[in-house]
PDB file of N, CA and C in Angstrom:
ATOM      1  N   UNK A   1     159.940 225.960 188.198  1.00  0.00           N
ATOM      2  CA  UNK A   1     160.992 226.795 187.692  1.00  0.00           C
ATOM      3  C   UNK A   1     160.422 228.174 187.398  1.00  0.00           C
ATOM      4  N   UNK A   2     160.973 229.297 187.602  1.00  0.00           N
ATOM      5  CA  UNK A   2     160.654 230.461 187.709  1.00  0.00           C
ATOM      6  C   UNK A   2     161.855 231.608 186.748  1.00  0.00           C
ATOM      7  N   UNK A   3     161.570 232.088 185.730  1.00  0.00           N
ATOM      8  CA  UNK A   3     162.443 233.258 185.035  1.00  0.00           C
ATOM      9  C   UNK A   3     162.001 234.487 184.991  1.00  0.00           C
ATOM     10  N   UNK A   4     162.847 235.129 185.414  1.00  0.00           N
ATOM     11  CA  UNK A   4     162.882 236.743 185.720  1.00  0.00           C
ATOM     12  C   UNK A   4     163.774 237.633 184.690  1.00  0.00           C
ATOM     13  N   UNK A   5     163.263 238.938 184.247  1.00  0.00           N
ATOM     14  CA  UNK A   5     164.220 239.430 183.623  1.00  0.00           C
ATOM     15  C   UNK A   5     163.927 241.091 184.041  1.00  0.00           C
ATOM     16  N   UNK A   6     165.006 241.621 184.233  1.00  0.00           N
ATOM     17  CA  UNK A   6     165.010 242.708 184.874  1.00  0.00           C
ATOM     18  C   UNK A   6     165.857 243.471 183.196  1.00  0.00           C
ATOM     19  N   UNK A   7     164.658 244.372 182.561  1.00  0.00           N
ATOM     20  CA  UNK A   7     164.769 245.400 181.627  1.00  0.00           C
ATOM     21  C   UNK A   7     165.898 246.506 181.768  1.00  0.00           C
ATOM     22  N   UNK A   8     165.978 247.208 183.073  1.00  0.00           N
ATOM     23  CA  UNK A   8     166.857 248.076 183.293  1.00  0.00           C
ATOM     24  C   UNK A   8     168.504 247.486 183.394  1.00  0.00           C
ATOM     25  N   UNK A   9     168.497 246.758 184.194  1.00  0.00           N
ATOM     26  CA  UNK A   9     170.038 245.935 184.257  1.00  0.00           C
ATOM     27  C   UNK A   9     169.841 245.361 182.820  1.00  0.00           C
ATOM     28  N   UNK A  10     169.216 244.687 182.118  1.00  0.00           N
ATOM     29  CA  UNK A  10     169.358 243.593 181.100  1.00  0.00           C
ATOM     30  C   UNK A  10     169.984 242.401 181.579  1.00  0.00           C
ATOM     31  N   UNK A  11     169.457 241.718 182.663  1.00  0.00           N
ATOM     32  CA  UNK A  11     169.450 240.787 183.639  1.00  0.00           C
ATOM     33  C   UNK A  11     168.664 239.222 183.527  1.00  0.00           C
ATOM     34  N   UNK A  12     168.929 238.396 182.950  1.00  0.00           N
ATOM     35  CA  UNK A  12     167.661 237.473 183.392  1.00  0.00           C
ATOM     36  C   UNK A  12     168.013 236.184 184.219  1.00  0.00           C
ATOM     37  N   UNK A  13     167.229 235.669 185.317  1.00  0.00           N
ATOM     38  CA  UNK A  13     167.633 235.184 185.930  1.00  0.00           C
ATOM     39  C   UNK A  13     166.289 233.791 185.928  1.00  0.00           C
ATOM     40  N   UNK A  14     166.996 232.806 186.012  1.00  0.00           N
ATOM     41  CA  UNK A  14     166.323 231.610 185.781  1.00  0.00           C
ATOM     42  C   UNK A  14     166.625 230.396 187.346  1.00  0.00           C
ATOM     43  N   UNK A  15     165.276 230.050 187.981  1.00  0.00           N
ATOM     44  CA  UNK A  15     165.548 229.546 189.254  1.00  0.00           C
ATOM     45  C   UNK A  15     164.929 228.137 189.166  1.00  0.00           C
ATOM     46  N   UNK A  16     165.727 227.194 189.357  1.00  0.00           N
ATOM     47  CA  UNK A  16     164.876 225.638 189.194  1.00  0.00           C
ATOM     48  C   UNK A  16     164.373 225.630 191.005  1.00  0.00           C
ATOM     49  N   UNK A  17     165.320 226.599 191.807  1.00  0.00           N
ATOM     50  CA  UNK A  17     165.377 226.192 193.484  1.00  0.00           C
ATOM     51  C   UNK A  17     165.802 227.122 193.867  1.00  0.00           C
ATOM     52  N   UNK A  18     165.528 227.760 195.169  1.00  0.00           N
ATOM     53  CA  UNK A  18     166.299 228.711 195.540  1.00  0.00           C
ATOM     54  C   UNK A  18     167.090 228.497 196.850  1.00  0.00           C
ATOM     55  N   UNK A  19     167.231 226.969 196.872  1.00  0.00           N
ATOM     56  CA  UNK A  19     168.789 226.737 197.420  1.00  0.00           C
ATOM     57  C   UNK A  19     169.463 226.438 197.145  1.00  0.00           C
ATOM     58  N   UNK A  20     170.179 227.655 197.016  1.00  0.00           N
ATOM     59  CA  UNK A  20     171.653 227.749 196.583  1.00  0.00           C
ATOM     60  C   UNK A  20     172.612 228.019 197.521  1.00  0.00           C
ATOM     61  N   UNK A  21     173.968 227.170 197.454  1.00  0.00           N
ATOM     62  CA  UNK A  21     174.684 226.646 198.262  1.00  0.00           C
ATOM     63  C   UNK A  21     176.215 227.730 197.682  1.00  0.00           C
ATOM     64  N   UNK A  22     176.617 227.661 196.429  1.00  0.00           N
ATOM     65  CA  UNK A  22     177.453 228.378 195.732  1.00  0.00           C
ATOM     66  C   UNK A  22     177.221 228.964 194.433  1.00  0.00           C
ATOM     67  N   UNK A  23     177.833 229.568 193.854  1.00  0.00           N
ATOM     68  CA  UNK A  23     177.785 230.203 192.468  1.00  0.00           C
ATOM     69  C   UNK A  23     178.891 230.099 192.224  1.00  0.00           C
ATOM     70  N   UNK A  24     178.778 230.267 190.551  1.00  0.00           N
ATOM     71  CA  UNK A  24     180.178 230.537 189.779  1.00  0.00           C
ATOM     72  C   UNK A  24     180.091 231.092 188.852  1.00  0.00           C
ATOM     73  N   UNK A  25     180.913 232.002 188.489  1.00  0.00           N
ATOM     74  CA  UNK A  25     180.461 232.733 186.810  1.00  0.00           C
ATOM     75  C   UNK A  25     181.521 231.398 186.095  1.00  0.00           C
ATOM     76  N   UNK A  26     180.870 231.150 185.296  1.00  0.00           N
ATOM     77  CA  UNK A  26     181.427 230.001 184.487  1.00  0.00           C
ATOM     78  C   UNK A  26     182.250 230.710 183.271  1.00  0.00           C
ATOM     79  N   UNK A  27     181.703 231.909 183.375  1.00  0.00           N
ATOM     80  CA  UNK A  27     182.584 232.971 181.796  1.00  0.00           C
ATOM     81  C   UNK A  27     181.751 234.160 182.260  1.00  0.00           C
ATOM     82  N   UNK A  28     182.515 235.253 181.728  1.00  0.00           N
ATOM     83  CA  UNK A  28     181.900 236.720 181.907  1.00  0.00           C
ATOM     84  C   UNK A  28     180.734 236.918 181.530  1.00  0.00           C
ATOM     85  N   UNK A  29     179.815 237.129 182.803  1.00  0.00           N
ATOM     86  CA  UNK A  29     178.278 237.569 182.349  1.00  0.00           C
ATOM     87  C   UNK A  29     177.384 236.343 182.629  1.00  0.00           C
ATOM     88  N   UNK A  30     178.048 235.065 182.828  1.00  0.00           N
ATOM     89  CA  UNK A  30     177.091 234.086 182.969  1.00  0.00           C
ATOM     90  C   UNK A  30     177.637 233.277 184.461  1.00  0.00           C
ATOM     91  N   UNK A  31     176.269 233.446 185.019  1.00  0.00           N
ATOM     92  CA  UNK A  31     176.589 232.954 186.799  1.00  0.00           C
ATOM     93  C   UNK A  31     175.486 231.822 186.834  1.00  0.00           C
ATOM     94  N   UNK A  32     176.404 230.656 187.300  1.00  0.00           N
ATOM     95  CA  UNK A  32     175.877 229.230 187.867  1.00  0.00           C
ATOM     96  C   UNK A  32     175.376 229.354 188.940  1.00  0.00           C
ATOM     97  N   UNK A  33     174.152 229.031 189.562  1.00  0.00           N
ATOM     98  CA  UNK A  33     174.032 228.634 191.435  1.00  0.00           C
ATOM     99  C   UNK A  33     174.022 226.983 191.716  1.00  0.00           C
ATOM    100  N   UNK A  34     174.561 226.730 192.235  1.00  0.00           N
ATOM    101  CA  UNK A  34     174.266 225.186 192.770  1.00  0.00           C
ATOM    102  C   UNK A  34     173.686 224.660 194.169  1.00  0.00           C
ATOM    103  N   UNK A  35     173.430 223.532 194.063  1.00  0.00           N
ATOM    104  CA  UNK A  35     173.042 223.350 195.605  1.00  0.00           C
ATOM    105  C   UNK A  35     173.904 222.561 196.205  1.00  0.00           C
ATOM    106  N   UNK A  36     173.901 221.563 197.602  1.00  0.00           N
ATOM    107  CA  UNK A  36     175.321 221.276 198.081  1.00  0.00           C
ATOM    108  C   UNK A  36     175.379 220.052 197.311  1.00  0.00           C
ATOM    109  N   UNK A  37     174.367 219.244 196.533  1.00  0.00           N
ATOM    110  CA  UNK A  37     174.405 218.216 195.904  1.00  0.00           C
ATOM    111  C   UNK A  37     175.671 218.317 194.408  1.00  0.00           C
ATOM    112  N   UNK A  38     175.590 220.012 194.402  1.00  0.00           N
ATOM    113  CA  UNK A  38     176.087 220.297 192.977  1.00  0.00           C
ATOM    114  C   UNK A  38     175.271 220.318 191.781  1.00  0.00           C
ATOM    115  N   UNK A  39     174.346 220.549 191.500  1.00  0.00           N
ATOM    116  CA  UNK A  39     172.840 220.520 190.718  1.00  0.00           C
ATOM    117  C   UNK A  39     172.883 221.703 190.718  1.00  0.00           C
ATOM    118  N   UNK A  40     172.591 221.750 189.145  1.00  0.00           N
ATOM    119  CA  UNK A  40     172.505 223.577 188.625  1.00  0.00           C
ATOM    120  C   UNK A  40     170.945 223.688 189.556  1.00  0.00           C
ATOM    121  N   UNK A  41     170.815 224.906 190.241  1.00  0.00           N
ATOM    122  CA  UNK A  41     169.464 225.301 190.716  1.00  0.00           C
ATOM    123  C   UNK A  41     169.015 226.714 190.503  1.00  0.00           C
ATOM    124  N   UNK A  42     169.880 227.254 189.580  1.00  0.00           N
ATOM    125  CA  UNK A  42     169.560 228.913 188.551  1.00  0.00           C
ATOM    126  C   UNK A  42     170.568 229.123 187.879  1.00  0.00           C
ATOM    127  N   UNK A  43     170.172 230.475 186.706  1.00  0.00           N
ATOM    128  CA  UNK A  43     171.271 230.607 186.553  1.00  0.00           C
ATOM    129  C   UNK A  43     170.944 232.279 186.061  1.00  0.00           C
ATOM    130  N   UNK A  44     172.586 233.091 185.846  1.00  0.00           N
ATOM    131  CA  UNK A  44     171.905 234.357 185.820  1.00  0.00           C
ATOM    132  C   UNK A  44     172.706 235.112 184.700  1.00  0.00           C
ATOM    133  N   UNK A  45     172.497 235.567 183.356  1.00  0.00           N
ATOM    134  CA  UNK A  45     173.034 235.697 182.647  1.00  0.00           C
ATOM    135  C   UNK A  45     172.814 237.420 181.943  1.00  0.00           C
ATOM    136  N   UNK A  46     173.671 238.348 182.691  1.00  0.00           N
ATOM    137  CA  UNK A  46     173.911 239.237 182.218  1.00  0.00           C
ATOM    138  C   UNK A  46     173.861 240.029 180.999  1.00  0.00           C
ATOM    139  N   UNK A  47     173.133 241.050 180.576  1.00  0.00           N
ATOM    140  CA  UNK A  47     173.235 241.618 178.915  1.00  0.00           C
ATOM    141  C   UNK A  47     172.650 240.384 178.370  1.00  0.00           C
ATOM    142  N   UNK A  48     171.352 240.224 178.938  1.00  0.00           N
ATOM    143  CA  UNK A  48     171.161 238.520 178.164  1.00  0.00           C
ATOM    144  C   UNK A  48     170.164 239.478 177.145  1.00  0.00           C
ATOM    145  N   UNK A  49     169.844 240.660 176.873  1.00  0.00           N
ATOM    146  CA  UNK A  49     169.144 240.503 175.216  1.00  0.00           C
ATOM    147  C   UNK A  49     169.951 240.821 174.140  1.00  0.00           C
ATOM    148  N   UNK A  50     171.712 240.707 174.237  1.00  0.00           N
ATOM    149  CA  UNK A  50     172.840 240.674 173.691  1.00  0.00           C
ATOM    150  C   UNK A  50     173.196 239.280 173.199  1.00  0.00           C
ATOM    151  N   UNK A  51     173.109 238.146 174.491  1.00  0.00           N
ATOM    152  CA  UNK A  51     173.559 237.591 174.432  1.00  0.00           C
ATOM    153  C   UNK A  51     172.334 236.213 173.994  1.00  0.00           C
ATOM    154  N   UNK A  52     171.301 236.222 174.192  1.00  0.00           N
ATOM    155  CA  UNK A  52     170.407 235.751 173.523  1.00  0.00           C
ATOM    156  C   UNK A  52     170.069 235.962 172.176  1.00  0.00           C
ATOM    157  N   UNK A  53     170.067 235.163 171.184  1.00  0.00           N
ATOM    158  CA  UNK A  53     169.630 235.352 169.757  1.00  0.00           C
ATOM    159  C   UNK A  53     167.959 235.557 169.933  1.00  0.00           C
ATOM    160  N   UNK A  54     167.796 236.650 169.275  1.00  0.00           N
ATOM    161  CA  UNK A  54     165.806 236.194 169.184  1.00  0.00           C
ATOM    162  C   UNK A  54     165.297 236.716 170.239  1.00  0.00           C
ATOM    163  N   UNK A  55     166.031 237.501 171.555  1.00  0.00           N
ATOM    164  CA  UNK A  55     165.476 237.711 172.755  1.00  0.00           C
ATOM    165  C   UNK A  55     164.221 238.746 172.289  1.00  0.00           C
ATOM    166  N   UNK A  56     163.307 238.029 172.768  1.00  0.00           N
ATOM    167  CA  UNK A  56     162.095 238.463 173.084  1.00  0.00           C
ATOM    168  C   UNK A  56     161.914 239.781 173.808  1.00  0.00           C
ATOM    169  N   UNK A  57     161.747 240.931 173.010  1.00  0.00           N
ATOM    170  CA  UNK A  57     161.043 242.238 173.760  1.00  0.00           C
ATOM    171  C   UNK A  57     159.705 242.292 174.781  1.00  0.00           C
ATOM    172  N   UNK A  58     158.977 241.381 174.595  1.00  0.00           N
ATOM    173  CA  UNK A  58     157.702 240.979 175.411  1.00  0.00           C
ATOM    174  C   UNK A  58     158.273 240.377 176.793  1.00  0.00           C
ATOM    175  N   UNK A  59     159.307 240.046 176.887  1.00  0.00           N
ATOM    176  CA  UNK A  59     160.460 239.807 178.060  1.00  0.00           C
ATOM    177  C   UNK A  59     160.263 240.641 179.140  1.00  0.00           C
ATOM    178  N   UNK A  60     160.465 241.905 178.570  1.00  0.00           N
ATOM    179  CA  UNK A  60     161.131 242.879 179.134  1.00  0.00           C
ATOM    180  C   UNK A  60     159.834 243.970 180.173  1.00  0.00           C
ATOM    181  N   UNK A  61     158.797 243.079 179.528  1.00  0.00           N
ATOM    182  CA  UNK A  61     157.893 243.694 180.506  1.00  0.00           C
ATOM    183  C   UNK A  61     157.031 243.008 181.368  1.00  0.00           C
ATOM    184  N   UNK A  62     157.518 241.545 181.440  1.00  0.00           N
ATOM    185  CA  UNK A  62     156.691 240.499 182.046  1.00  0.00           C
ATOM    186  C   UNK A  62     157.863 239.565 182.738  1.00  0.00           C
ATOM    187  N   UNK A  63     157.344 238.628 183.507  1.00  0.00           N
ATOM    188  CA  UNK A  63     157.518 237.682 183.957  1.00  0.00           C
ATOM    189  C   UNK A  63     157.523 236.543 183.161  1.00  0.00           C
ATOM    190  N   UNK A  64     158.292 235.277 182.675  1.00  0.00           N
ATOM    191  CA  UNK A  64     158.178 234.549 182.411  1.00  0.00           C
ATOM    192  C   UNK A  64     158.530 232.769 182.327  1.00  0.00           C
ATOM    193  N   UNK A  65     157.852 232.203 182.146  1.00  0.00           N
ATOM    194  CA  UNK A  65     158.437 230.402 182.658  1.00  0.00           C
ATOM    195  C   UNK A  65     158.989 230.017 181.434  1.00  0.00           C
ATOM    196  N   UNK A  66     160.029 229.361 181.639  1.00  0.00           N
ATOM    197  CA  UNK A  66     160.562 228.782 180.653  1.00  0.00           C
ATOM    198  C   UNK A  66     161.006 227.840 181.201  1.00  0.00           C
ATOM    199  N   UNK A  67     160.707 226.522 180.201  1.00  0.00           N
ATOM    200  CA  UNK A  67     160.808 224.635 180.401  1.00  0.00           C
ATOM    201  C   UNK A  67     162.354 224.542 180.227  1.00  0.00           C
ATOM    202  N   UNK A  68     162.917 224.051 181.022  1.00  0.00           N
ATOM    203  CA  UNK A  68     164.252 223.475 181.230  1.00  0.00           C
ATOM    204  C   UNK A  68     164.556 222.451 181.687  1.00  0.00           C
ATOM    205  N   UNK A  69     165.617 221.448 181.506  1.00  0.00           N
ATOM    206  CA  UNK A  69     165.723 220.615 181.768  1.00  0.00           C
ATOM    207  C   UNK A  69     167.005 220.865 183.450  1.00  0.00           C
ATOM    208  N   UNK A  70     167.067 220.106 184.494  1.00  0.00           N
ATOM    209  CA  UNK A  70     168.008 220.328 185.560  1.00  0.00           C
ATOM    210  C   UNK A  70     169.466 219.643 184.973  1.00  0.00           C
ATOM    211  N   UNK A  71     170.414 220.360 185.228  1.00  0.00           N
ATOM    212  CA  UNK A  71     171.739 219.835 185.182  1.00  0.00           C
ATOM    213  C   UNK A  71     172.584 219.761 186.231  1.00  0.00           C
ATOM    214  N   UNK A  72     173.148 219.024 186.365  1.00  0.00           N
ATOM    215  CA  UNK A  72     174.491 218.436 187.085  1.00  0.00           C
ATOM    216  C   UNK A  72     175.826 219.041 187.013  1.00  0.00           C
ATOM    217  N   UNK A  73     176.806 219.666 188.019  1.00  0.00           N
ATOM    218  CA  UNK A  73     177.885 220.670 188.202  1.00  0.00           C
ATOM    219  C   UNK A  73     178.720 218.772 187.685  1.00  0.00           C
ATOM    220  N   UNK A  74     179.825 219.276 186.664  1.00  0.00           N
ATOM    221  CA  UNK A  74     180.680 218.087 186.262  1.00  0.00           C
ATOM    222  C   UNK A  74     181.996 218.268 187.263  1.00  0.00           C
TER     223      UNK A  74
END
């Protein structure tokens, strides 16, 4: 799993896979990718040091992994 956060947009984007089959913004600012199984395989969440409590400024100038668990499109 791989997380990205892009400082200028305020962008971060989180990849379990990068096949992705569809997306969905599930609500404004927050985009699902799935694969054809339907298995969350990223996700990309807009104004995320808004929308994150606690977001980390050390973010914003690095690369970073973060442990997640995979989920299932219901």
């Amino acid at each position: 799993m791989k997380a990205t956060y892009n400082q200028e947009d305020d962008v971060l984007w989180i990849r379990w896979s990068n096949e992705i089959d569809e997306s969905d913004e599930t609500e404004p600012g927050i985009i699902v990718d799935y694969d054809k199984q339907g298995n969350v395989v990223g996700l990309e969440i807009l104004d995320a040091s808004k929308r994150i409590k606690n977001f980390p400024q050390s973010v914003a100038d690095s690369t970073s992994v973060i442990n997640a668990k995979s989920f299932a499109k219901e």
